[in-house]
PDB file of N, CA and C in Angstrom:
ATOM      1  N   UNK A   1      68.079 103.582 235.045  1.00  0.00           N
ATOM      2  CA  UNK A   1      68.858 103.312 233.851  1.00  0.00           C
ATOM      3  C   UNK A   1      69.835 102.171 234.157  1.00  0.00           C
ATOM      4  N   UNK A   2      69.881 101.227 233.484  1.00  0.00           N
ATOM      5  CA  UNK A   2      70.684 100.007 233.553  1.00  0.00           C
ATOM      6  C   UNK A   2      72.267 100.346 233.372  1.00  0.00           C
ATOM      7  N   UNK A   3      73.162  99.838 233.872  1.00  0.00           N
ATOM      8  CA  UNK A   3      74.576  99.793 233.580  1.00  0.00           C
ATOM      9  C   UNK A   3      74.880 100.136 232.288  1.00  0.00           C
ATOM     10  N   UNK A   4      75.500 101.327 232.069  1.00  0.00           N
ATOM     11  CA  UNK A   4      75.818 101.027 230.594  1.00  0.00           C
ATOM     12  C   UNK A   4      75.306 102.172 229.256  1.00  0.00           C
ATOM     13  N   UNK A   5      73.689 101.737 229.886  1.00  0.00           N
ATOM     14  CA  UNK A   5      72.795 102.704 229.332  1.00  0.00           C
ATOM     15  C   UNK A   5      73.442 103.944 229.305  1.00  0.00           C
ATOM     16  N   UNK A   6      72.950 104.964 228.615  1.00  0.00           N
ATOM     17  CA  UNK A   6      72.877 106.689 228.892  1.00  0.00           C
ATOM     18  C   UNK A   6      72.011 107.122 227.661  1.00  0.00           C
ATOM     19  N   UNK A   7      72.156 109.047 228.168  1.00  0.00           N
ATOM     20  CA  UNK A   7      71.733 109.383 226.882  1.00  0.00           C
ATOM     21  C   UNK A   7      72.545 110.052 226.386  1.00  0.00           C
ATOM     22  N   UNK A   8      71.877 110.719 225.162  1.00  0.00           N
ATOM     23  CA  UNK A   8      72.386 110.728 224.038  1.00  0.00           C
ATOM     24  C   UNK A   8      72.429 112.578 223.967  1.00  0.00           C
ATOM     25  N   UNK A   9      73.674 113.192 224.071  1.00  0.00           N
ATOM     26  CA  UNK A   9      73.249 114.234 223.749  1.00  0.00           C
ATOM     27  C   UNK A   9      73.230 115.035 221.958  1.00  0.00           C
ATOM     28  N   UNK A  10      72.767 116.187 221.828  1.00  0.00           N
ATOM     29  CA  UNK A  10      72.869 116.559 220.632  1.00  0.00           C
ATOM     30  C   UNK A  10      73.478 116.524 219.504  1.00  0.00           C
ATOM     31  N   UNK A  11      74.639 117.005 220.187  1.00  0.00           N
ATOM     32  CA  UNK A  11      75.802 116.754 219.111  1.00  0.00           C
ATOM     33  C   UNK A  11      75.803 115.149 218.691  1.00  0.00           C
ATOM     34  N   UNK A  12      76.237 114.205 219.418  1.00  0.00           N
ATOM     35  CA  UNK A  12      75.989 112.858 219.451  1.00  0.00           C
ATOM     36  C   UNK A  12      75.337 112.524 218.172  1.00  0.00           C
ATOM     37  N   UNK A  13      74.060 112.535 218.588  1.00  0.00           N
ATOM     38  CA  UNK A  13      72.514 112.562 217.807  1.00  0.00           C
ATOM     39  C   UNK A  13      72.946 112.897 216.553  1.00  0.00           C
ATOM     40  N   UNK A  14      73.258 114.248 216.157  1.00  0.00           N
ATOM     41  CA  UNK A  14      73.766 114.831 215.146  1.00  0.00           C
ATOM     42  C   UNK A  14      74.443 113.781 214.150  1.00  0.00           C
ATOM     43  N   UNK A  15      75.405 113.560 215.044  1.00  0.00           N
ATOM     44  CA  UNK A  15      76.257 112.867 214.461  1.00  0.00           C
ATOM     45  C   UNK A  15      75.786 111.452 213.985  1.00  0.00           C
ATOM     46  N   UNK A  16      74.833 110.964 214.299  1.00  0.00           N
ATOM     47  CA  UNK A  16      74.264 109.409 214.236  1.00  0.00           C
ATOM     48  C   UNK A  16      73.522 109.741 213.183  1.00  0.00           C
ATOM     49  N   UNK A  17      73.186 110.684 212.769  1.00  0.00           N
ATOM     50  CA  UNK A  17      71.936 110.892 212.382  1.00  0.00           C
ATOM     51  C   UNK A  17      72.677 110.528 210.658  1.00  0.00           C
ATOM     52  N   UNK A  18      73.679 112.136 210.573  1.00  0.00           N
ATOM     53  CA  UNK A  18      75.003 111.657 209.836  1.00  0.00           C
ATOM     54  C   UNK A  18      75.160 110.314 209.082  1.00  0.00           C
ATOM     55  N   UNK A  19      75.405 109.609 209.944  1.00  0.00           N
ATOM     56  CA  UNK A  19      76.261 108.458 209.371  1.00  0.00           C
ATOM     57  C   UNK A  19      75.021 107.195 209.370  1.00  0.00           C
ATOM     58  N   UNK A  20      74.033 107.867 209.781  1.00  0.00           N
ATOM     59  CA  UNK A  20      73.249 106.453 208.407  1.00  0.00           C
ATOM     60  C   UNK A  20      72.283 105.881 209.858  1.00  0.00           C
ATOM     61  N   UNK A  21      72.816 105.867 211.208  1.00  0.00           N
ATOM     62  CA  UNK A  21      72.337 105.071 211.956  1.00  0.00           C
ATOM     63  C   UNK A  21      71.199 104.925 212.569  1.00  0.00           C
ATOM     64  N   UNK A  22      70.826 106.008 212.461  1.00  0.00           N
ATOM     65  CA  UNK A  22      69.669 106.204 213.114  1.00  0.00           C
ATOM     66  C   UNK A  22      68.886 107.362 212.834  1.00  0.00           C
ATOM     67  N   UNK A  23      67.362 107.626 212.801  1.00  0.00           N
ATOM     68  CA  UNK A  23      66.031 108.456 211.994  1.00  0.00           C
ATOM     69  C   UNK A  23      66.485 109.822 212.642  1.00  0.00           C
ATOM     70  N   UNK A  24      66.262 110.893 212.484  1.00  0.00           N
ATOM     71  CA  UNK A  24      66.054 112.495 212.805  1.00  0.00           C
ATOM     72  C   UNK A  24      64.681 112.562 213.371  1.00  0.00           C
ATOM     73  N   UNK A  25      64.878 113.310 214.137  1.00  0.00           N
ATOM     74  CA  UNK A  25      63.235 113.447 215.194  1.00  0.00           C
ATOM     75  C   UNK A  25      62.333 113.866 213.486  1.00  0.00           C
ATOM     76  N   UNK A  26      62.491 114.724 213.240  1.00  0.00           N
ATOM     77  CA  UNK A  26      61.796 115.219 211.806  1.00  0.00           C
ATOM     78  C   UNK A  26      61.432 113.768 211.176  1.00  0.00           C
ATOM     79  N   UNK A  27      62.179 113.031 210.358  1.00  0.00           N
ATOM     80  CA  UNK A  27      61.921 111.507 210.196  1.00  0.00           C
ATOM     81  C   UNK A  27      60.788 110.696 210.974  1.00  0.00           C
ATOM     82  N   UNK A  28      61.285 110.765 212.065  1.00  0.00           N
ATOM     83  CA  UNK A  28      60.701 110.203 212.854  1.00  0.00           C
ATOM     84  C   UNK A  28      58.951 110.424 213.220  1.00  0.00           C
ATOM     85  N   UNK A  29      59.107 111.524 213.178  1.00  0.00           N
ATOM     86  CA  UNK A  29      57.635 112.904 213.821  1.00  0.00           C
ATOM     87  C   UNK A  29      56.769 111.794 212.241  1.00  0.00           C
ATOM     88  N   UNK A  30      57.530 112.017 211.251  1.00  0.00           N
ATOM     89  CA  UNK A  30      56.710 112.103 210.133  1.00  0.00           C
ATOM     90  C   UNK A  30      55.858 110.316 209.653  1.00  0.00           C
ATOM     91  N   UNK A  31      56.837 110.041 210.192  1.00  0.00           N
ATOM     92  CA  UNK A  31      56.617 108.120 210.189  1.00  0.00           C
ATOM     93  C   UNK A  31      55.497 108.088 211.220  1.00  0.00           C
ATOM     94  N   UNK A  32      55.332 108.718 212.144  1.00  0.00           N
ATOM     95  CA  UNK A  32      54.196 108.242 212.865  1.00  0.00           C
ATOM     96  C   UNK A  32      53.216 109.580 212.995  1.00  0.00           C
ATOM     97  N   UNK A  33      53.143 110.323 212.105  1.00  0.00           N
ATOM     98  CA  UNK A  33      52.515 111.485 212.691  1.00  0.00           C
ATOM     99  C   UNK A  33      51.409 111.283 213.439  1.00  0.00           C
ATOM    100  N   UNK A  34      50.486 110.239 212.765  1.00  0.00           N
ATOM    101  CA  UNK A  34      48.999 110.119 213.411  1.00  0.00           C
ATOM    102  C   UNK A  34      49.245 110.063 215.249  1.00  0.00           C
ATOM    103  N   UNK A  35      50.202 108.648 215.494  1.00  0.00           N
ATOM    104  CA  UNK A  35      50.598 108.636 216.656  1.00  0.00           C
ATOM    105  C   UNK A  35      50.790 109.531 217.466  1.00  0.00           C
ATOM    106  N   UNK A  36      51.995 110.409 217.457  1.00  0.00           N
ATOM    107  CA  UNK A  36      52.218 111.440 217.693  1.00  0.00           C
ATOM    108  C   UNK A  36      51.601 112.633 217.694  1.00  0.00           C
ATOM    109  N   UNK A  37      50.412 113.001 217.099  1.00  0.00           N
ATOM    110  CA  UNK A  37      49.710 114.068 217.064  1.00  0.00           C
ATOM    111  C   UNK A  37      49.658 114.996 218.461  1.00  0.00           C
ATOM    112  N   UNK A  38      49.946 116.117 218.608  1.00  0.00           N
ATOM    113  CA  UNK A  38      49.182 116.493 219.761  1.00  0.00           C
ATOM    114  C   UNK A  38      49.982 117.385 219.922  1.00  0.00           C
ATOM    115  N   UNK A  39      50.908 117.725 221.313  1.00  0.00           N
ATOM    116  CA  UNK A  39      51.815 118.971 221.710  1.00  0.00           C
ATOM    117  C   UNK A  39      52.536 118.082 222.242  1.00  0.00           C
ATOM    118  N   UNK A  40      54.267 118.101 221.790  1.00  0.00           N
ATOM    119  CA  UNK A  40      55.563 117.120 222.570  1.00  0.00           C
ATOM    120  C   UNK A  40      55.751 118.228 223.323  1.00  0.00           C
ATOM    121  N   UNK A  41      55.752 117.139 224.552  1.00  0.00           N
ATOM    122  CA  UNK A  41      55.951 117.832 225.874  1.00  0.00           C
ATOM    123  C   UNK A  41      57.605 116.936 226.675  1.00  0.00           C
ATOM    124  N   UNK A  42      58.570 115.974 225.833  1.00  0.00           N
ATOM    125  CA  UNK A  42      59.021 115.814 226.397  1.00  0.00           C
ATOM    126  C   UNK A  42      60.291 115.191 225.336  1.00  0.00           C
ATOM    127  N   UNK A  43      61.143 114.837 225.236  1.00  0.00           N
ATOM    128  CA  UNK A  43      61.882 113.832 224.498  1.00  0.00           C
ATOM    129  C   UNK A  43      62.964 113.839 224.712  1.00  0.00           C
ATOM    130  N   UNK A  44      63.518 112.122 224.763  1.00  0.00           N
ATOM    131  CA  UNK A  44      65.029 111.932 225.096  1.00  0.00           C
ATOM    132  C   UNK A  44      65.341 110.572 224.050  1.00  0.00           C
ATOM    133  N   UNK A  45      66.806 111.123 223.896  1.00  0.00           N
ATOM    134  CA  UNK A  45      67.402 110.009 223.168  1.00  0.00           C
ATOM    135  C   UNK A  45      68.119 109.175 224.420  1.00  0.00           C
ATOM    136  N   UNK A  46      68.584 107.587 224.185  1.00  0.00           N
ATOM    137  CA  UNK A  46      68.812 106.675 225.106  1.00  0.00           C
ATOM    138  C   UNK A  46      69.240 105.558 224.214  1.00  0.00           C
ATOM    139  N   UNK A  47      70.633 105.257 224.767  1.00  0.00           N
ATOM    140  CA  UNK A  47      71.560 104.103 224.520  1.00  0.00           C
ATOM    141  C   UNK A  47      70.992 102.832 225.361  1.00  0.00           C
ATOM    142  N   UNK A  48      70.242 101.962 224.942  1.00  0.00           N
ATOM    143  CA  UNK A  48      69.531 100.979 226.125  1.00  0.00           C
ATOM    144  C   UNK A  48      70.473  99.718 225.018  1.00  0.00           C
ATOM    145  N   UNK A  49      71.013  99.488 225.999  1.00  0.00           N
ATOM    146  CA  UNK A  49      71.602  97.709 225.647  1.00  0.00           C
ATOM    147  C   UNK A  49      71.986  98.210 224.014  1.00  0.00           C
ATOM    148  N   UNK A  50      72.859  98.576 223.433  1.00  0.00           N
ATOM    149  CA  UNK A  50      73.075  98.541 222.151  1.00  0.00           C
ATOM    150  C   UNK A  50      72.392  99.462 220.929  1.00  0.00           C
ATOM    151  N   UNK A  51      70.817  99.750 221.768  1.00  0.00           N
ATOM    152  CA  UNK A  51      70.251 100.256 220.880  1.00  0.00           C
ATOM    153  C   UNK A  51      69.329 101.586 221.125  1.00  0.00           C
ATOM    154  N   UNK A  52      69.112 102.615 219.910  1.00  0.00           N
ATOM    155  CA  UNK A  52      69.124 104.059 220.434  1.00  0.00           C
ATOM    156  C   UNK A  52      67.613 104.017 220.218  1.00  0.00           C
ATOM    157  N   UNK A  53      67.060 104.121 221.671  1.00  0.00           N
ATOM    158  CA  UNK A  53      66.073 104.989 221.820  1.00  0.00           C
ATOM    159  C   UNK A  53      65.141 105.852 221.669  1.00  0.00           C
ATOM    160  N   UNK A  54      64.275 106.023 220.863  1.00  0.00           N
ATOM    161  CA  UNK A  54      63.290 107.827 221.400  1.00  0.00           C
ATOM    162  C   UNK A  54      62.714 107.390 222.564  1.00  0.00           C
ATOM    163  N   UNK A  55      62.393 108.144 223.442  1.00  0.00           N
ATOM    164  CA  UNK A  55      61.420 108.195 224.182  1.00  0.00           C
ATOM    165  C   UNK A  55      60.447 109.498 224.129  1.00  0.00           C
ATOM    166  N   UNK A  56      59.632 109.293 223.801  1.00  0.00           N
ATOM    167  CA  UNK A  56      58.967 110.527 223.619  1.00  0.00           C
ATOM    168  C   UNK A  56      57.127 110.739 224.266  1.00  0.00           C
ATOM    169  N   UNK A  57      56.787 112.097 225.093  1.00  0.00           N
ATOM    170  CA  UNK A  57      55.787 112.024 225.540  1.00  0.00           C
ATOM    171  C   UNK A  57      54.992 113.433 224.661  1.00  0.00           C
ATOM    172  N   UNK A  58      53.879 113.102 224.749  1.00  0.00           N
ATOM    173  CA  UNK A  58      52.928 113.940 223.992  1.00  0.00           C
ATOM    174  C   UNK A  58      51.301 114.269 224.528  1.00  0.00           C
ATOM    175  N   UNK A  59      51.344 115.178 224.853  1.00  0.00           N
ATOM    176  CA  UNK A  59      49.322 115.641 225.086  1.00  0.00           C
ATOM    177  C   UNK A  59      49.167 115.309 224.355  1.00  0.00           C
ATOM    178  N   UNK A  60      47.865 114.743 224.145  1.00  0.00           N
ATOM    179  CA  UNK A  60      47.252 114.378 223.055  1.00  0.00           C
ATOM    180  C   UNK A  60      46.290 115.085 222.458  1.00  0.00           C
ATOM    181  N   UNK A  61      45.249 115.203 221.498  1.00  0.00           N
ATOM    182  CA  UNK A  61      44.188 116.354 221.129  1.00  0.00           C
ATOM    183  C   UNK A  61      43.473 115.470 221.988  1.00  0.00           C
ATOM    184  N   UNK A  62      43.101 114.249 222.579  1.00  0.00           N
ATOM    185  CA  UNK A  62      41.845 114.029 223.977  1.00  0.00           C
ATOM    186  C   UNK A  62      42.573 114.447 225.147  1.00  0.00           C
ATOM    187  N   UNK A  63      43.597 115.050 225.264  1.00  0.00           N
ATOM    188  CA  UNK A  63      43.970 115.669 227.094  1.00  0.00           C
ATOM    189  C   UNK A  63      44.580 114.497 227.603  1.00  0.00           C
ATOM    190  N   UNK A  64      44.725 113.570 226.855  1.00  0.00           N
ATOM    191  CA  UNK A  64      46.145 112.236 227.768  1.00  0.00           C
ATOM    192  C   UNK A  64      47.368 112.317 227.460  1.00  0.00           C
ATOM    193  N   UNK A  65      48.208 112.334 228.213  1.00  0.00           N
ATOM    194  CA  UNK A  65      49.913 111.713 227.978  1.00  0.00           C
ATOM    195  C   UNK A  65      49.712 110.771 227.565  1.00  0.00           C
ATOM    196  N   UNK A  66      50.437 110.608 226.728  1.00  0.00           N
ATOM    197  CA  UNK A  66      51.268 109.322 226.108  1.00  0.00           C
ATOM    198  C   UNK A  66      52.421 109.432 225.588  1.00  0.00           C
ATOM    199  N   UNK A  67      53.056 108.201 226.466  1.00  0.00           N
ATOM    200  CA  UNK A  67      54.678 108.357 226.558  1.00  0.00           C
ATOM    201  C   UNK A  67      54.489 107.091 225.692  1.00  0.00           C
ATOM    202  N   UNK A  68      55.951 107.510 224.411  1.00  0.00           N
ATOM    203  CA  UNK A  68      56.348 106.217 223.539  1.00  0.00           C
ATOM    204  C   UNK A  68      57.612 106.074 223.270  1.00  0.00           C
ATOM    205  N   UNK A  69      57.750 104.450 223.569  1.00  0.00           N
ATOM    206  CA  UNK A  69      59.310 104.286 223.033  1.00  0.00           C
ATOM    207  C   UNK A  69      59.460 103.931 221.539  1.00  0.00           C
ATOM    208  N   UNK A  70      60.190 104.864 220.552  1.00  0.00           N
ATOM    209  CA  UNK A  70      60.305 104.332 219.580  1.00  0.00           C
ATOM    210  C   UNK A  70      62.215 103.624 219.395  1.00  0.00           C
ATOM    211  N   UNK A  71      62.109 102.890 218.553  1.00  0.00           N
ATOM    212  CA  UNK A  71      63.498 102.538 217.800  1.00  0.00           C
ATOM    213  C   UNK A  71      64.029 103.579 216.995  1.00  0.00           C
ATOM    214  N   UNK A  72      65.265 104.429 217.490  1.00  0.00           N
ATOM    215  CA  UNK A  72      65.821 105.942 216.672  1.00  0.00           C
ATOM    216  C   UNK A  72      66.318 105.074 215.518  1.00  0.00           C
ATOM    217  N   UNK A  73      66.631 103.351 215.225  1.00  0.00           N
ATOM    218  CA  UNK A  73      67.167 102.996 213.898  1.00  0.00           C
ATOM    219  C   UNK A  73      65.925 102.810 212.899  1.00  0.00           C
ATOM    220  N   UNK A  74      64.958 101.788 213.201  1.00  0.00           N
ATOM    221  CA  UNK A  74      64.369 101.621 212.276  1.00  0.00           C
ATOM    222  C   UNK A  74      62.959 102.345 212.485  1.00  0.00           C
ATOM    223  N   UNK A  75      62.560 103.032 213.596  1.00  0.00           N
ATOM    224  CA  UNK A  75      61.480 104.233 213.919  1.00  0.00           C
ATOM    225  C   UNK A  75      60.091 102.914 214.260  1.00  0.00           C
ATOM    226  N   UNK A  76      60.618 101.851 214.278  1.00  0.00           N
ATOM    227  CA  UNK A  76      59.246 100.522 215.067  1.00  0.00           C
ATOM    228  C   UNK A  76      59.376 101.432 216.668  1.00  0.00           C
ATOM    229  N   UNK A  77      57.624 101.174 216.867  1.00  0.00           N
ATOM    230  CA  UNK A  77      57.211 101.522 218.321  1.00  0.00           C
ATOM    231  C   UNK A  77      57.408 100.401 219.059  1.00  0.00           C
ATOM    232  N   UNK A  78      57.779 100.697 219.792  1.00  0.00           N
ATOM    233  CA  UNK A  78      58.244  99.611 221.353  1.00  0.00           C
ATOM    234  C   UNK A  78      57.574  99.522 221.946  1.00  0.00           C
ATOM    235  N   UNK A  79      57.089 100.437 222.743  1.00  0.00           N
ATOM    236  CA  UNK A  79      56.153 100.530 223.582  1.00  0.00           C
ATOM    237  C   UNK A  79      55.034 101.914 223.762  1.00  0.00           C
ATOM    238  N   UNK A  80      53.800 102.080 224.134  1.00  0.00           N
ATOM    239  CA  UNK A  80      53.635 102.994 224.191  1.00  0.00           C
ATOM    240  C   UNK A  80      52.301 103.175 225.499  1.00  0.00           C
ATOM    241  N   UNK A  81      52.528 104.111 226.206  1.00  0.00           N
ATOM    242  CA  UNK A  81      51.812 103.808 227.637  1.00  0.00           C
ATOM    243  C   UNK A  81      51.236 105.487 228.167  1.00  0.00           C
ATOM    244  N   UNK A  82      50.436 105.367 228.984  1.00  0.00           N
ATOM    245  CA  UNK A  82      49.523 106.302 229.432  1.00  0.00           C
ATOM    246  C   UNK A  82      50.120 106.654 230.467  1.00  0.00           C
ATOM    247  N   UNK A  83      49.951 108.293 230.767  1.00  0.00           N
ATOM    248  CA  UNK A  83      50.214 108.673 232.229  1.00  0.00           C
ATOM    249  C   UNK A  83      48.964 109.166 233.103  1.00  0.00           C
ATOM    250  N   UNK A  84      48.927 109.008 234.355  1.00  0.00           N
ATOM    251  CA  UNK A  84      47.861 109.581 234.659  1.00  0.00           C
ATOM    252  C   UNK A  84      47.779 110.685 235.711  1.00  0.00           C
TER     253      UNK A  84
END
Protein backbone atom coordinates (compact mmCIF):
# COMPACT_ATOMS: atom_id res chain seq x y z
CA UNK A 1 0.00 0.00 0.00
CA UNK A 2 1.47 3.33 -1.04
CA UNK A 3 1.93 6.26 1.49
CA UNK A 4 -1.16 7.60 2.28
CA UNK A 5 -3.32 4.93 0.95
CA UNK A 6 -5.60 2.88 3.53
CA UNK A 7 -8.75 1.28 3.94
CA UNK A 8 -11.82 2.07 4.44
CA UNK A 9 -13.67 0.79 7.28
CA UNK A 10 -17.54 0.38 7.65
CA UNK A 11 -18.71 2.98 9.33
CA UNK A 12 -16.54 5.22 6.97
CA UNK A 13 -18.13 3.50 3.91
CA UNK A 14 -21.44 4.13 5.49
CA UNK A 15 -20.88 7.32 5.68
CA UNK A 16 -19.60 7.95 1.95
CA UNK A 17 -22.13 6.13 0.79
CA UNK A 18 -24.46 8.89 2.64
CA UNK A 19 -23.23 11.81 1.24
CA UNK A 20 -23.37 11.15 -2.44
CA UNK A 21 -19.69 9.92 -2.94
CA UNK A 22 -19.45 6.89 -3.67
CA UNK A 23 -21.81 3.40 -4.99
CA UNK A 24 -23.03 0.79 -2.04
CA UNK A 25 -21.64 -2.72 -2.63
CA UNK A 26 -25.57 -3.47 -3.44
CA UNK A 27 -25.19 -0.64 -6.31
CA UNK A 28 -22.35 -1.79 -7.22
CA UNK A 29 -23.06 -5.93 -7.24
CA UNK A 30 -25.98 -4.72 -9.50
CA UNK A 31 -24.04 -2.53 -12.20
CA UNK A 32 -21.96 -5.38 -12.98
CA UNK A 33 -23.81 -8.39 -12.02
CA UNK A 34 -22.83 -10.43 -15.12
CA UNK A 35 -19.14 -9.66 -14.06
CA UNK A 36 -19.44 -10.50 -10.77
CA UNK A 37 -21.46 -13.58 -10.93
CA UNK A 38 -20.30 -16.39 -8.87
CA UNK A 39 -19.56 -16.65 -4.84
CA UNK A 40 -17.60 -13.21 -3.25
CA UNK A 41 -15.02 -14.60 -1.53
CA UNK A 42 -13.33 -11.42 -0.62
CA UNK A 43 -13.80 -7.49 -0.54
CA UNK A 44 -12.10 -4.35 0.52
CA UNK A 45 -12.67 -0.79 0.29
CA UNK A 46 -9.26 1.40 -0.38
CA UNK A 47 -8.31 5.09 -0.39
CA UNK A 48 -5.59 4.79 -3.38
CA UNK A 49 -4.26 8.35 -4.28
CA UNK A 50 -7.59 10.28 -3.76
CA UNK A 51 -9.76 7.74 -4.93
CA UNK A 52 -12.07 4.92 -3.30
CA UNK A 53 -11.56 1.64 -4.36
CA UNK A 54 -13.52 -1.84 -4.50
CA UNK A 55 -11.42 -4.47 -4.71
CA UNK A 56 -13.24 -7.37 -5.00
CA UNK A 57 -12.55 -11.26 -5.61
CA UNK A 58 -15.06 -13.84 -6.75
CA UNK A 59 -15.23 -17.84 -7.77
CA UNK A 60 -16.58 -17.84 -10.63
CA UNK A 61 -19.47 -20.45 -11.98
CA UNK A 62 -16.07 -21.90 -14.29
CA UNK A 63 -13.94 -22.50 -10.82
CA UNK A 64 -11.53 -19.22 -11.41
CA UNK A 65 -10.77 -16.27 -9.12
CA UNK A 66 -11.15 -13.20 -10.34
CA UNK A 67 -10.00 -10.36 -8.51
CA UNK A 68 -11.48 -6.76 -9.69
CA UNK A 69 -10.74 -3.31 -9.10
CA UNK A 70 -13.70 -1.29 -9.41
CA UNK A 71 -14.13 2.73 -8.94
CA UNK A 72 -16.54 2.89 -5.42
CA UNK A 73 -17.44 6.62 -7.28
CA UNK A 74 -18.44 6.01 -10.59
CA UNK A 75 -18.50 1.79 -10.35
CA UNK A 76 -15.92 1.86 -14.01
CA UNK A 77 -13.72 -1.44 -13.77
CA UNK A 78 -10.07 -0.76 -13.44
CA UNK A 79 -8.74 -3.66 -13.60
CA UNK A 80 -9.60 -7.13 -13.50
CA UNK A 81 -7.13 -10.24 -13.18
CA UNK A 82 -6.95 -14.01 -12.56
CA UNK A 83 -5.58 -15.94 -9.68
CA UNK A 84 -4.09 -19.10 -9.96
Amino acid sequence: MALGDKRIDQDEAQALVEQGQMLSLEQLLALHADLLRGQLLDLELEREQDRLIYEVEVLGEDGRVREFELDAASGELIRESFDD
